[in-house]
Protein backbone atom coordinates (compact mmCIF):
# COMPACT_ATOMS: atom_id res chain seq x y z
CA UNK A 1 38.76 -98.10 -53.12
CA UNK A 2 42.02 -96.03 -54.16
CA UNK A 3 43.25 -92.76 -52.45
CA UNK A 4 43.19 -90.83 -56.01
CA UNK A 5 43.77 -87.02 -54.58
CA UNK A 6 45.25 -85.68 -51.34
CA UNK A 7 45.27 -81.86 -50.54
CA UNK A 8 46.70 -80.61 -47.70
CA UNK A 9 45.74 -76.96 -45.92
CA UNK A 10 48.49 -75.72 -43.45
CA UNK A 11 47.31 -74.21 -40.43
CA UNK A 12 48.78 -71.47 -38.26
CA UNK A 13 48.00 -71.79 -35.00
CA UNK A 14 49.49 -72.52 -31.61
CA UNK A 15 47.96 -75.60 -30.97
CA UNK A 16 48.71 -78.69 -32.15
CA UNK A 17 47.54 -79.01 -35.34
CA UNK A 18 49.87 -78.41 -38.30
CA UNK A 19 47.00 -78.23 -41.18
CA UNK A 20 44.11 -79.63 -42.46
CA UNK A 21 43.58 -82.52 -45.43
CA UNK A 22 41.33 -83.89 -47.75
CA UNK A 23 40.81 -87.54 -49.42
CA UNK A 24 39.78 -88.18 -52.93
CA UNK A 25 38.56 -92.17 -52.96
CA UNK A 26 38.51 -93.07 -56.99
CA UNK A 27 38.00 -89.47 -57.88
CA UNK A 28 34.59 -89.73 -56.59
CA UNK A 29 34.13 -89.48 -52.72
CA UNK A 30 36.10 -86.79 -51.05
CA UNK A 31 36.15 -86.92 -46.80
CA UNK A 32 37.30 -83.35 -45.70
CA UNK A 33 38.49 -81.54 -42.22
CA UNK A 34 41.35 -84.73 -41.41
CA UNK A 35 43.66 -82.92 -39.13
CA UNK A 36 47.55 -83.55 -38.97
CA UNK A 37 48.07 -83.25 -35.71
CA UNK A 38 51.53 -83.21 -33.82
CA UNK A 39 51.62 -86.00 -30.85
CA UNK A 40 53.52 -86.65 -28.59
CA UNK A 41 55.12 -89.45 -30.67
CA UNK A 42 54.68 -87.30 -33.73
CA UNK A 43 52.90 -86.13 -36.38
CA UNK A 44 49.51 -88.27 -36.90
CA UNK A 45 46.40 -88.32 -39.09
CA UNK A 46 43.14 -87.29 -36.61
CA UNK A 47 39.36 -87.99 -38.43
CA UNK A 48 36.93 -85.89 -38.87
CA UNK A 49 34.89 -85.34 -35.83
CA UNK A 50 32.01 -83.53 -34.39
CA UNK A 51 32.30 -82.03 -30.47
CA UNK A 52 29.41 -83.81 -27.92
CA UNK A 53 27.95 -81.79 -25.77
CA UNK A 54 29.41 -83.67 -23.35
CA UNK A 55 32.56 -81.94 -23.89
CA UNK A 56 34.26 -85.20 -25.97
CA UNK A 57 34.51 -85.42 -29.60
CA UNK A 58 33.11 -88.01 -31.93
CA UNK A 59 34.34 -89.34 -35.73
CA UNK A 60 32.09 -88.97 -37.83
CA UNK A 61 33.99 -90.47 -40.53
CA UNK A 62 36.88 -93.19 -40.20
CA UNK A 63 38.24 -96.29 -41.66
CA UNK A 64 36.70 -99.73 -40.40
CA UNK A 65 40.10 -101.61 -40.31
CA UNK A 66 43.90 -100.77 -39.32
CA UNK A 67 45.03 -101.09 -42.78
CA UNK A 68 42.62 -98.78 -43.97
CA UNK A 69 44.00 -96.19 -41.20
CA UNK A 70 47.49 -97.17 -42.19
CA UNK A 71 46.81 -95.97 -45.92
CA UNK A 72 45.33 -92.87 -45.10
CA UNK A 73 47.80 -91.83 -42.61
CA UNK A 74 50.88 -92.68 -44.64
CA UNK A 75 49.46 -90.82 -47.91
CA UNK A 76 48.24 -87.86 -46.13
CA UNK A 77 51.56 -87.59 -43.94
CA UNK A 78 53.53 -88.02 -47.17
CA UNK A 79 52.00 -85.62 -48.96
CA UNK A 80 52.43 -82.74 -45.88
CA UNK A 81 56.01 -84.48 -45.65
CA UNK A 82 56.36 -83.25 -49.27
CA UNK A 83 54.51 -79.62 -49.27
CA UNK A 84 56.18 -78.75 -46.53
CA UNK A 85 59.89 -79.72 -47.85
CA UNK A 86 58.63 -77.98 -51.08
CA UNK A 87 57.76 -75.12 -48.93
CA UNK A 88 60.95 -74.78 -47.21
CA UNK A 89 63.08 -75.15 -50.56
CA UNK A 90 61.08 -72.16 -51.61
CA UNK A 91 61.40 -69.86 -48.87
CA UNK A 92 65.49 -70.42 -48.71
């Protein structure tokens, strides 16, 4: 499967997330609500997930292997790297 679309929501807020994604596979399967989240090592891509009622959260959706992850986080990241430059060009 091929990332074909990545859109990317910016958030305002004074948490820690810095907007909200989506994930096109082949222009046919689309997994929304992927967070970009600033860490403490920076900025990383956080799954979808659904709050217990324990209090802890749970993915509902995520890649199986760490070069899935890898994919998703780079092309997500790259394309809020690219928004937000595009962003800042415009407000200067």
């Amino acid at each position: 499967m091929n990332i074909t679309e990545v859109r990317i929501r910016p958030v305002k807020s004074d948490g820690k997330t810095r907007a909200i994604a989506s994930i096109t596979f082949d222009d046919s399967f689309v997994v929304k609500e992927l967070r970009i989240v600033e860490g403490a090592s920076g900025l990383f891509v956080s799954m979808p997930s659904r709050k217990l009622g324990t209090g802890g959260y749970r993915d509902i959706a995520h890649p199986i292997t760490a070069e899935a992850r890898d994919e998703i986080q780079a092309m997500v990241l790259a394309e809020f790297e690219k928004q937000t430059a595009d962003f800042e060009t415009h407000v200067h």
